[in-house]
Protein backbone atom coordinates (compact mmCIF):
# COMPACT_ATOMS: atom_id res chain seq x y z
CA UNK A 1 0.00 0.00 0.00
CA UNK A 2 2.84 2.60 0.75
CA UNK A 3 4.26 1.75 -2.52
CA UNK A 4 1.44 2.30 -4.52
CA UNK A 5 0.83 5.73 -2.19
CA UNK A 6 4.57 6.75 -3.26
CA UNK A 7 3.78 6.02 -7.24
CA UNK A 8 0.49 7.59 -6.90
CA UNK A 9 1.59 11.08 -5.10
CA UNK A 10 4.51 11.18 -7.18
CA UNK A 11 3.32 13.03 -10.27
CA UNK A 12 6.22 12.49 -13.03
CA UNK A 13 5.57 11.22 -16.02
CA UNK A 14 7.62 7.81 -16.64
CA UNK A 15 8.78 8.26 -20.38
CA UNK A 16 11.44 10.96 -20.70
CA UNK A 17 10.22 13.85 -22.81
CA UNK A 18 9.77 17.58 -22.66
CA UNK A 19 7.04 17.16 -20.02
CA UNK A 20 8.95 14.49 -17.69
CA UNK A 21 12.17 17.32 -17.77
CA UNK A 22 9.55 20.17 -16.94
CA UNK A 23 8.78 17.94 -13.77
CA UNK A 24 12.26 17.71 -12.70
CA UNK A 25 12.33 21.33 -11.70
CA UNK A 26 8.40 21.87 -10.94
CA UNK A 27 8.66 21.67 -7.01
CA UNK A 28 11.13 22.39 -4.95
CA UNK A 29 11.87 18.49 -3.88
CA UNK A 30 12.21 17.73 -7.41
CA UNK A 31 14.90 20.45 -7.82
CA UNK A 32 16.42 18.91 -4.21
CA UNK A 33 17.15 15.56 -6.09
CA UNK A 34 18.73 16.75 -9.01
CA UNK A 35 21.12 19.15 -7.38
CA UNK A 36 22.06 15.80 -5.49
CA UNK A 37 22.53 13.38 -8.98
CA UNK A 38 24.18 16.10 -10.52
CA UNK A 39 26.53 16.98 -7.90
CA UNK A 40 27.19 13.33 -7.39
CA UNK A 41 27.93 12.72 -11.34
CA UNK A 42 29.88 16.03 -11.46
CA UNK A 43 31.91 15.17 -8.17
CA UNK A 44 32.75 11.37 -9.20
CA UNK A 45 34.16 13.16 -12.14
CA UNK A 46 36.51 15.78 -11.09
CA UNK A 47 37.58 14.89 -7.13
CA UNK A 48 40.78 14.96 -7.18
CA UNK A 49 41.92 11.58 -6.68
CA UNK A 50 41.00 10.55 -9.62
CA UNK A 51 43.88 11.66 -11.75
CA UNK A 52 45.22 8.32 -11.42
CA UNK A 53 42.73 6.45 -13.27
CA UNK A 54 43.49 8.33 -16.98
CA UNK A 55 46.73 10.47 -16.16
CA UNK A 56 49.07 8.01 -14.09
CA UNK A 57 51.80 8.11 -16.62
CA UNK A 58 51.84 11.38 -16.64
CA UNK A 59 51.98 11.50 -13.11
CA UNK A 60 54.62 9.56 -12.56
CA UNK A 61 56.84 11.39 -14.93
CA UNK A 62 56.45 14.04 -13.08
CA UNK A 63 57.83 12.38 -9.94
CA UNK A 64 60.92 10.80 -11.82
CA UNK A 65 59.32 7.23 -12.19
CA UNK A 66 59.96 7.48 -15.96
CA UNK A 67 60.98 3.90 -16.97
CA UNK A 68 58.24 1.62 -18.63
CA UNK A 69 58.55 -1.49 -15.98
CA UNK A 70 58.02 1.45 -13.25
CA UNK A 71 54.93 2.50 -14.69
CA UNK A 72 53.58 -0.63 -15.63
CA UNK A 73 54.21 -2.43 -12.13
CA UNK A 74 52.99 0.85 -10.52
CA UNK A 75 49.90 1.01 -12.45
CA UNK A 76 49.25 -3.20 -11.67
CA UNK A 77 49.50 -2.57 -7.93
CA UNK A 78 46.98 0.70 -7.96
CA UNK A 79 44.21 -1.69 -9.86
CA UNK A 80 44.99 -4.67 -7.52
CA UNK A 81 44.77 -1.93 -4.23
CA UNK A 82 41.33 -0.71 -5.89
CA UNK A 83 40.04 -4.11 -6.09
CA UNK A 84 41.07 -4.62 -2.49
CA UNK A 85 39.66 -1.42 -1.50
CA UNK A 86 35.53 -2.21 -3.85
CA UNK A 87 35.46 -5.20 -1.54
CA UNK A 88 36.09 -3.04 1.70
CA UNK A 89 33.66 -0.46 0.38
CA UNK A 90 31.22 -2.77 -0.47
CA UNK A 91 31.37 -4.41 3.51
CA UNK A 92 31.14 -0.60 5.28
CA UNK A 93 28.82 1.29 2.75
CA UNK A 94 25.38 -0.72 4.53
CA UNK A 95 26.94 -0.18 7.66
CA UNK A 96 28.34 3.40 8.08
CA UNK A 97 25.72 5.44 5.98
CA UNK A 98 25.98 7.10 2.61
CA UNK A 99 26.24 10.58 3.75
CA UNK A 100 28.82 9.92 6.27
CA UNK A 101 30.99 7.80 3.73
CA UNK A 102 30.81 10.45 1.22
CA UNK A 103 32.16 13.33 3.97
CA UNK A 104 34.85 10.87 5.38
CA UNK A 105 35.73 10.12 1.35
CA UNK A 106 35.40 13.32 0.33
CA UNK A 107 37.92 14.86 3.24
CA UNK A 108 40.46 12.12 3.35
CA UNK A 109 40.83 12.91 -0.42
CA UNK A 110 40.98 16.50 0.09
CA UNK A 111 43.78 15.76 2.54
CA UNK A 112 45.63 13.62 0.32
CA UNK A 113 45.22 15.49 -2.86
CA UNK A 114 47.02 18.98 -1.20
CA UNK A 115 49.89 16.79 0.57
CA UNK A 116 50.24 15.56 -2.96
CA UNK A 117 50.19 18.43 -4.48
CA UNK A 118 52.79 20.13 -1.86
CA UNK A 119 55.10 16.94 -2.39
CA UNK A 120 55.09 17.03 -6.18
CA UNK A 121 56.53 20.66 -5.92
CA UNK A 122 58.62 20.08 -3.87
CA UNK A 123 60.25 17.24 -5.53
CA UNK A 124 60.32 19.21 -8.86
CA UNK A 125 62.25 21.81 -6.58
CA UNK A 126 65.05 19.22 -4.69
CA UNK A 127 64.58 15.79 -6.96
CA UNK A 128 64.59 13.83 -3.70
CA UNK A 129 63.90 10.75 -3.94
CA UNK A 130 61.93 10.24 -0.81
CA UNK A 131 59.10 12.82 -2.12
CA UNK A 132 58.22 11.21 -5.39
CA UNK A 133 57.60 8.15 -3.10
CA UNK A 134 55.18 10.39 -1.13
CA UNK A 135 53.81 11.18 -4.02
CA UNK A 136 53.14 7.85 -4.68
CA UNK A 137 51.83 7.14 -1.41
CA UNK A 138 49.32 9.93 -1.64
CA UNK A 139 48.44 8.70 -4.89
CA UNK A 140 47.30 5.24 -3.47
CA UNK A 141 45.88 6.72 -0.35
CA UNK A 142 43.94 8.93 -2.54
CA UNK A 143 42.60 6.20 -4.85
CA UNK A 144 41.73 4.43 -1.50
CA UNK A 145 39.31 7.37 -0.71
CA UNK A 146 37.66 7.76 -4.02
CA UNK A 147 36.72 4.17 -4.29
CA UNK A 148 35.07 4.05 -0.38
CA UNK A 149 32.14 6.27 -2.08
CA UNK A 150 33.00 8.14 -5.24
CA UNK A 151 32.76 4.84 -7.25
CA UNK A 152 29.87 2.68 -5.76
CA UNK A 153 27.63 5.16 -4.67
CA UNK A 154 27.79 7.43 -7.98
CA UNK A 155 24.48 5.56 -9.00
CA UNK A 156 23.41 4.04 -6.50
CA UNK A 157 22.93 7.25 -3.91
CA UNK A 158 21.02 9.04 -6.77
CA UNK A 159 18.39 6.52 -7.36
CA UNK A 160 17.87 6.18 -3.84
CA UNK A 161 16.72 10.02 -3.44
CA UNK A 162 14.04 9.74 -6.45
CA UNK A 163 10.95 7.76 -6.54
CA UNK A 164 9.95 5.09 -8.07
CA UNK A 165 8.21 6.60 -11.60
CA UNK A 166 11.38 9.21 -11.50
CA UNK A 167 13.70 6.66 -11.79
CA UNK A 168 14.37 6.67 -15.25
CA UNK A 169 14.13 10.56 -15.85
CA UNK A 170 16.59 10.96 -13.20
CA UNK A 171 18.91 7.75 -14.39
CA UNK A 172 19.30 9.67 -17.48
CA UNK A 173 20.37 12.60 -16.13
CA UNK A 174 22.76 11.49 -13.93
CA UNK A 175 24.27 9.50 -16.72
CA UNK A 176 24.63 12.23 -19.31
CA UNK A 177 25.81 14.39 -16.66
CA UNK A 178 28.77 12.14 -15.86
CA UNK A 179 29.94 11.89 -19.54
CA UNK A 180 29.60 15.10 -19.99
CA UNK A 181 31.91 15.99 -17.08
CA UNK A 182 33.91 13.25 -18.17
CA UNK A 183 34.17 14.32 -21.78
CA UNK A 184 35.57 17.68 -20.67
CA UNK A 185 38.14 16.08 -18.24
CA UNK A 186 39.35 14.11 -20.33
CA UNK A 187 40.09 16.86 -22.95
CA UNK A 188 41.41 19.55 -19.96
CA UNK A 189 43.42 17.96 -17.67
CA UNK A 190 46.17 16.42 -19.86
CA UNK A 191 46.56 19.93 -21.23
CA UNK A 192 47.09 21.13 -17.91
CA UNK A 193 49.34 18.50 -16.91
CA UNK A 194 51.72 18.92 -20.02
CA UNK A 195 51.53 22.27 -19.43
CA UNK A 196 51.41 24.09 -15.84
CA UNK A 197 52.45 20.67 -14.08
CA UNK A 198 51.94 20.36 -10.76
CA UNK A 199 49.93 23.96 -10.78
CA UNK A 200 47.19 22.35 -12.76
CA UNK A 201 46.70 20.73 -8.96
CA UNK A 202 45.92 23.84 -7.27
CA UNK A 203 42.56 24.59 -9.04
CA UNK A 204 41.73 20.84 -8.10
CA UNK A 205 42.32 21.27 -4.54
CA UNK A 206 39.98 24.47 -4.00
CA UNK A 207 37.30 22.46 -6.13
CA UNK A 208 37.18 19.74 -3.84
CA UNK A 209 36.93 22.04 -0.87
CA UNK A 210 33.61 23.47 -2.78
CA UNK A 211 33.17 19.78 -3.29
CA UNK A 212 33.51 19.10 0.58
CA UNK A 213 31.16 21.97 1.41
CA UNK A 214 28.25 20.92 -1.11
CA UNK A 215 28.91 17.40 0.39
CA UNK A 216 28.49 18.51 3.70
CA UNK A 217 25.08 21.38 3.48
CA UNK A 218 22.77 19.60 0.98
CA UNK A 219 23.50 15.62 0.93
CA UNK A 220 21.01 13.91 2.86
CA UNK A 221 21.51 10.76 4.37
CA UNK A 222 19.42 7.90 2.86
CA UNK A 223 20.80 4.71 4.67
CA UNK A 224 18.14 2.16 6.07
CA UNK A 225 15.30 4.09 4.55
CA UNK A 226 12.97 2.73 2.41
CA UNK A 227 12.15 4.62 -0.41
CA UNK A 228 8.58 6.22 1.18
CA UNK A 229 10.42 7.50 3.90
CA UNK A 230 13.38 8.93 1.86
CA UNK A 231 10.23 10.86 -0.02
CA UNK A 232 9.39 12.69 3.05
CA UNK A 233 12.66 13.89 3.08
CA UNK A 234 12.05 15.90 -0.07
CA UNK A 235 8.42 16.28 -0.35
CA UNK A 236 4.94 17.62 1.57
CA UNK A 237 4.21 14.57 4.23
CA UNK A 238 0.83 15.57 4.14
CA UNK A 239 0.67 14.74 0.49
CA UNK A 240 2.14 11.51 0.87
CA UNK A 241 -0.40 10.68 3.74
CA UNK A 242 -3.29 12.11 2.09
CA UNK A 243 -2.25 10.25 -0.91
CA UNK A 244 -1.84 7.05 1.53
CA UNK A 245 -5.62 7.11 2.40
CA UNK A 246 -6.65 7.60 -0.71
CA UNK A 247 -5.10 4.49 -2.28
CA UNK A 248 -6.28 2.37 0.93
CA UNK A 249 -9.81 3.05 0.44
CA UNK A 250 -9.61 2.27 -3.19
CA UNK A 251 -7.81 -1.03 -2.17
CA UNK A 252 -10.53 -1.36 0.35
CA UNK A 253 -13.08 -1.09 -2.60
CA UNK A 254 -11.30 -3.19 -4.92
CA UNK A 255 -11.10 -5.77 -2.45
CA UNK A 256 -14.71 -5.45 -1.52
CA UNK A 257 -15.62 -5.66 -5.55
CA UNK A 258 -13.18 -8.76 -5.75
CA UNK A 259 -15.01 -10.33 -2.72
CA UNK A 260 -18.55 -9.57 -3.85
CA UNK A 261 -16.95 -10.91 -7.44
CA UNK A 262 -15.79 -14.56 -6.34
CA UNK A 263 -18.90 -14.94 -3.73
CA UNK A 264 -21.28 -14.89 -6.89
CA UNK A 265 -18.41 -17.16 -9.01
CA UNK A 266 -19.28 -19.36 -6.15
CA UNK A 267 -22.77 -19.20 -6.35
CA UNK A 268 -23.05 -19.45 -9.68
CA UNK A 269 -20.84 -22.76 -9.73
CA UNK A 270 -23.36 -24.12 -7.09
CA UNK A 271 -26.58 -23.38 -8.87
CA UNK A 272 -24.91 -25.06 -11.54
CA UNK A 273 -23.72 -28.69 -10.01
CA UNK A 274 -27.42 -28.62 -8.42
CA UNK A 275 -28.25 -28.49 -12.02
């Protein structure tokens, strides 16, 4: 019955067109969820950890690691620590709770990304040794962070805000959002690399401060709530309830119909066999 309340009060159209977008933004819950799906596409994206995934050679060049067999074995262990790192995410997501993952994410890569950035100058500045392996530990430290929520919860947070008949108008936001974002990092940031260096890191660290703030005002925490209750979060309860009532009584009556409908099946059947 609460399902059926949720569909029911929930007044998106399901097939994506010019009406389903105008719905998006129509009420002020509606505009709540998509500043959270875009802000989680946007911020999967461009936190600052996640150089390493496109950029690592690059990276490491930068640090002195210059040799093929470095890279190579360098970029095997950062996959295999990933891997390692999915299965630990996937254990303390249910448990922890998807707002607080994403702040404790979100800040230990903040942390990481400016040591990184302050050790990468440095070694351009002294070529010690000992600082492009800091760099390289803040590299793997920040991958660890990204993957806790940046990676499974991209999707899975911004479903959970929507209901059940906005799923797919939302879905498809999200997703065009992230290639989007993706499509323009991919074509920016090895410019900036090549060209500025380590600067091209500064920008990235005051952008995941804004990323840390946005994080911290407007995400909403989600974990153990079924999708009614996570409704009420964003829209009127009284709708919800009123549409709650509504639907029972016209269970009520269907039920009564259904009733009335099999008692005269039944009678019916025994007229006949007297027959």
């Amino acid at each position: 019955m609460e399902i059926i309340a949720g569909v029911e009060a929930d007044k998106t159209v399901m097939i994506f067109s010019w009406e389903a977008v105008k719905t998006t933004i129509g009420s002020k819950g509606n505009r709540y969820r998509l500043w959270l799906c875009m802000w989680t596409a946007i911020g999967s994206q461009t936190i600052g950890g996640g150089f390493t995934a496109s950029y690592l050679p690059l990276i490491l060049d930068q640090i002195g690691m210059t040799s093929e067999k470095e890279q190579t074995l360098i970029n095997a262990c950062i996959n295999i620590f990933n891997w390692i790192c999915a299965f630990i995410a996937a254990i303390i997501i249910p448990r922890i709770g998807r707002r607080s993952i994403f702040l404790f994410s979100t800040l230990g890569t903040n942390i990481t990304f400016l040591i990184w950035t302050i050790l990468s100058e440095r070694y351009l500045a002294t070529k010690a040794v000992g600082l492009g392996i800091g760099v390289l530990v803040m590299i793997c430290a920040g991958a660890f962070f990204v993957v806790l929520a940046w990676i499974p919860l991209v999707i899975a947070y911004p479903l959970e805000t929507v209901t059940t008949k906005q799923r797919g108008v939302y879905f498809a936001i999200t997703m065009f959002t992230i290639n989007v974002t993706a499509f323009f990092v991919s074509y920016v940031s090895p410019i900036g690399l090549e060209n500025i260096g380590w600067r091209y890191y500064i920008p990235t660290c005051v952008w995941n401060v804004i990323l840390l703030l946005v994080v911290y005002f407007t995400f909403v925490e989600t974990t153990g709530m079924t999708l009614e209750e996570i409704a009420v979060l964003f829209d009127d309860p009284g709708e919800i309830l009123n549409a709650t009532i509504a639907v029972g009584k016209d269970l009520e009556e269907k039920r009564a119909d259904q009733f009335l409908h099999v008692e005269n099946s039944i009678c019916q059947i025994g007229k006949c066999s007297k027959a």
